[in-house]
Protein backbone atom coordinates (compact mmCIF):
# COMPACT_ATOMS: atom_id res chain seq x y z
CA UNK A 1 43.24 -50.88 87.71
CA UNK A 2 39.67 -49.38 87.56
CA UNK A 3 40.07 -49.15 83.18
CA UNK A 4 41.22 -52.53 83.34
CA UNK A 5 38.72 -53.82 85.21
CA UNK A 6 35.88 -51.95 83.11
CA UNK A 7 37.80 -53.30 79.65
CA UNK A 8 37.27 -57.11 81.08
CA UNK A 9 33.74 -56.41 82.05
CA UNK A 10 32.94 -54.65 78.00
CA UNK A 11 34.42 -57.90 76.67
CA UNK A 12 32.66 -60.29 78.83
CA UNK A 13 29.52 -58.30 77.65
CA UNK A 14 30.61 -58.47 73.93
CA UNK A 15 31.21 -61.83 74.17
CA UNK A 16 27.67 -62.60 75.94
CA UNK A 17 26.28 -60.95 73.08
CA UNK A 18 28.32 -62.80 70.83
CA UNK A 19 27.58 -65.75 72.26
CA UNK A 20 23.50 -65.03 71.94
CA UNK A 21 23.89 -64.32 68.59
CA UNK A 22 25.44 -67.42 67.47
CA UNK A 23 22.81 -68.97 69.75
CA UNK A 24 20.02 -67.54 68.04
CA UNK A 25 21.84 -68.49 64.82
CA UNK A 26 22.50 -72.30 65.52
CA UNK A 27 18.47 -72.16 66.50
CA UNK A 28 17.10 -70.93 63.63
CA UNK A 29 19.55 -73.07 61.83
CA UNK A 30 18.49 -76.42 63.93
CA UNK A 31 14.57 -75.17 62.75
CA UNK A 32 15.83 -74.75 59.51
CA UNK A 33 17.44 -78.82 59.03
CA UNK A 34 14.27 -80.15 61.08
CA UNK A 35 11.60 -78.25 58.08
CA UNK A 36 14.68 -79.74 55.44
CA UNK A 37 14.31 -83.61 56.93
CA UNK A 38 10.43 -83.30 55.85
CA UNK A 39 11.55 -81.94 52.69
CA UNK A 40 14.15 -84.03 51.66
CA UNK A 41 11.66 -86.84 52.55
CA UNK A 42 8.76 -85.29 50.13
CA UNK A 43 11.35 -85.09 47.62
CA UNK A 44 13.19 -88.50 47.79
CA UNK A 45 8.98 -90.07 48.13
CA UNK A 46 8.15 -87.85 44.76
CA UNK A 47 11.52 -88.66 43.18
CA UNK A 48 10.91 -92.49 43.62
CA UNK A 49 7.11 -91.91 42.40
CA UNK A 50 7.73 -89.31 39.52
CA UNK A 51 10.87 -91.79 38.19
CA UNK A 52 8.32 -95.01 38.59
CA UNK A 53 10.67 -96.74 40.97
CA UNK A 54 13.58 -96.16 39.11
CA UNK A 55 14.97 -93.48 41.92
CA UNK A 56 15.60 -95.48 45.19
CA UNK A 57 14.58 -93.03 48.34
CA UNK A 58 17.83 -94.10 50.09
CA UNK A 59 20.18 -92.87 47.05
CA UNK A 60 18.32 -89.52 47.25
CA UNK A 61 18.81 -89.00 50.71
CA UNK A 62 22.45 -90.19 50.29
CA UNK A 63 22.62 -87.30 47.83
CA UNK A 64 21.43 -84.75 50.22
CA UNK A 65 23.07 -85.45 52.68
CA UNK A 66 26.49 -85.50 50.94
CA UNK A 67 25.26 -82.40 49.84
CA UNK A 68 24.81 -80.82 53.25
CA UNK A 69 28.69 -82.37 54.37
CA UNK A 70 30.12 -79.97 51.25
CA UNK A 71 27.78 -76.94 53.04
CA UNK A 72 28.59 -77.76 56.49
CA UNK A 73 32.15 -77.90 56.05
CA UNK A 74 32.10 -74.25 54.23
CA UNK A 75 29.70 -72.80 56.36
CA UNK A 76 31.65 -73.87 59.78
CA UNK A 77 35.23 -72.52 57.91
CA UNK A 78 33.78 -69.37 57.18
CA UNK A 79 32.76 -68.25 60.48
CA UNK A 80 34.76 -65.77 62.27
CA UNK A 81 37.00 -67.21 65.19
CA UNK A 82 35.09 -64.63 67.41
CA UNK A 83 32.27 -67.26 67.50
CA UNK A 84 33.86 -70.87 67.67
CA UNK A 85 34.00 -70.62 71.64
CA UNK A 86 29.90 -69.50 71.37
CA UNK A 87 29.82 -72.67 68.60
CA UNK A 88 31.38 -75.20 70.70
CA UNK A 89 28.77 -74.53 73.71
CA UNK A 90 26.59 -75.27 71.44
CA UNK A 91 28.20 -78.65 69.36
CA UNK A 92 28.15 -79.46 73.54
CA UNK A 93 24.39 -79.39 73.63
CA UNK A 94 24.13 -81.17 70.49
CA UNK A 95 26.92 -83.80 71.71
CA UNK A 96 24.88 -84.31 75.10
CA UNK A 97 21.93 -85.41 73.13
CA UNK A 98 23.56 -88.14 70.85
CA UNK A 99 25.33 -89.24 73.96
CA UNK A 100 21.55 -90.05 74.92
CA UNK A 101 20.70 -91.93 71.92
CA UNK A 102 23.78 -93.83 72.05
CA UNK A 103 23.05 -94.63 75.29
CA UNK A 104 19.87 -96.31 74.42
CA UNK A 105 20.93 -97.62 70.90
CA UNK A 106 23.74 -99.55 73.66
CA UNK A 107 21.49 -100.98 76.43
CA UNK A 108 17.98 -100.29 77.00
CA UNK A 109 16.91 -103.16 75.35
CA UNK A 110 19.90 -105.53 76.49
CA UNK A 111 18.55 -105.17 80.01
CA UNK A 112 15.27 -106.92 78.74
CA UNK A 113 17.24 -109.74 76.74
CA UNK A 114 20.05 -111.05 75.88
CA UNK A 115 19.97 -110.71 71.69
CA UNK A 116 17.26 -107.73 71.70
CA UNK A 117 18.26 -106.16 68.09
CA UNK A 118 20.76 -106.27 65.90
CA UNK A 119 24.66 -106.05 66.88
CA UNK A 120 25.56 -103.33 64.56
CA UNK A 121 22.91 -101.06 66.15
CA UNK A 122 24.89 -102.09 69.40
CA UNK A 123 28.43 -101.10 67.52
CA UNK A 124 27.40 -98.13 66.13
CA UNK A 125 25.89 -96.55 69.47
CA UNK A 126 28.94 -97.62 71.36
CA UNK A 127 31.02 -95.59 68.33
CA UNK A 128 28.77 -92.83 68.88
CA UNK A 129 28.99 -92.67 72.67
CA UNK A 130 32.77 -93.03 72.30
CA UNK A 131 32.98 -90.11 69.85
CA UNK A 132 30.80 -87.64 71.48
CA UNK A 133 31.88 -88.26 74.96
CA UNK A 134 34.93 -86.95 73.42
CA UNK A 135 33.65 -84.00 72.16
CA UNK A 136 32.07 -82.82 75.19
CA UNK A 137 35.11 -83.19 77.03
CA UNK A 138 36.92 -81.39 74.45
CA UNK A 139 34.78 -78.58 74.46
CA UNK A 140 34.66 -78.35 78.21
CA UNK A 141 38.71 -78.08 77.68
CA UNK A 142 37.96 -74.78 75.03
CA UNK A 143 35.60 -73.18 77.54
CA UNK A 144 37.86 -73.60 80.61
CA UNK A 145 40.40 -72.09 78.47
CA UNK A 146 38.74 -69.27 77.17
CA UNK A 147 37.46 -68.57 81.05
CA UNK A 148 41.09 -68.82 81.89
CA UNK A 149 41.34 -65.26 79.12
CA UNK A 150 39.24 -63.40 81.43
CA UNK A 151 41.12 -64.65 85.06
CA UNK A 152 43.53 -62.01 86.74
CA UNK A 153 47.19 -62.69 86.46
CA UNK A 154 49.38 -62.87 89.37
């Protein structure tokens, strides 16, 4: 009973450390795409210049970013299933914040007046709400799941 006991309280550590780890990670990451938004924005600015016009900014940053789906999607596949509980807390946190945006991309101004910007802004914030209300919820169903692991049986 003691061993058993011990073995549950080693994982939980191993997983706290996990879970630091791919905290650390997703931060340095996050500082990472904040320093490559400036960039990306020097580039598609010196693209448009160096071309004489010829380069629109948008279709640059279009690039990029269809760029960064193709290195998202390989990046997220290739980590270890160790760390998608650890990655999930995290999508939470980042899920939490667009909630916020959506929130005020929805209503803040619609308080104010009636027509106060343009309906798609409206649409799109309600989609985003929608979608990452979703995923919160979802990922509070992986962590209750994963706590469920660690419970006694019987």
């Amino acid at each position: 009973m003691a061993n058993d006991v011990q073995t549950l309280v080693d994982q939980a550590r191993d997983a706290a450390r996990t879970a630091r780890a791919a905290a650390d990670a997703a931060q340095a990451y996050a500082d990472r795409a904040s320093h490559l938004t400036h960039v990306a924005d020097a580039a598609g600015a010196a693209a448009h210049a160096a071309s004489g016009g010829a380069i629109d900014p948008f279709v640059f940053r279009l690039a990029i970013f269809v760029l960064a789906v193709f290195v998202g999607y390989y990046v997220v596949w290739s980590v270890t299933p160790a760390l998608h509980t650890p990655l999930m807390s995290v999508t939470n946190a980042i899920s939490s914040v667009i909630v916020v945006g959506a929130l005020l991309a929805v209503g803040v101004d619609g308080a104010a007046a009636l027509d106060s910007g343009p309906v798609w802004a409206r649409v799109f914030g309600f989609i985003a709400l929608i979608l990452a209300s979703v995923n919160i919820f979802g990922g509070f169903l992986v962590t209750a799941r994963m706590l469920a692991m660690y419970k006694k049986k019987g």
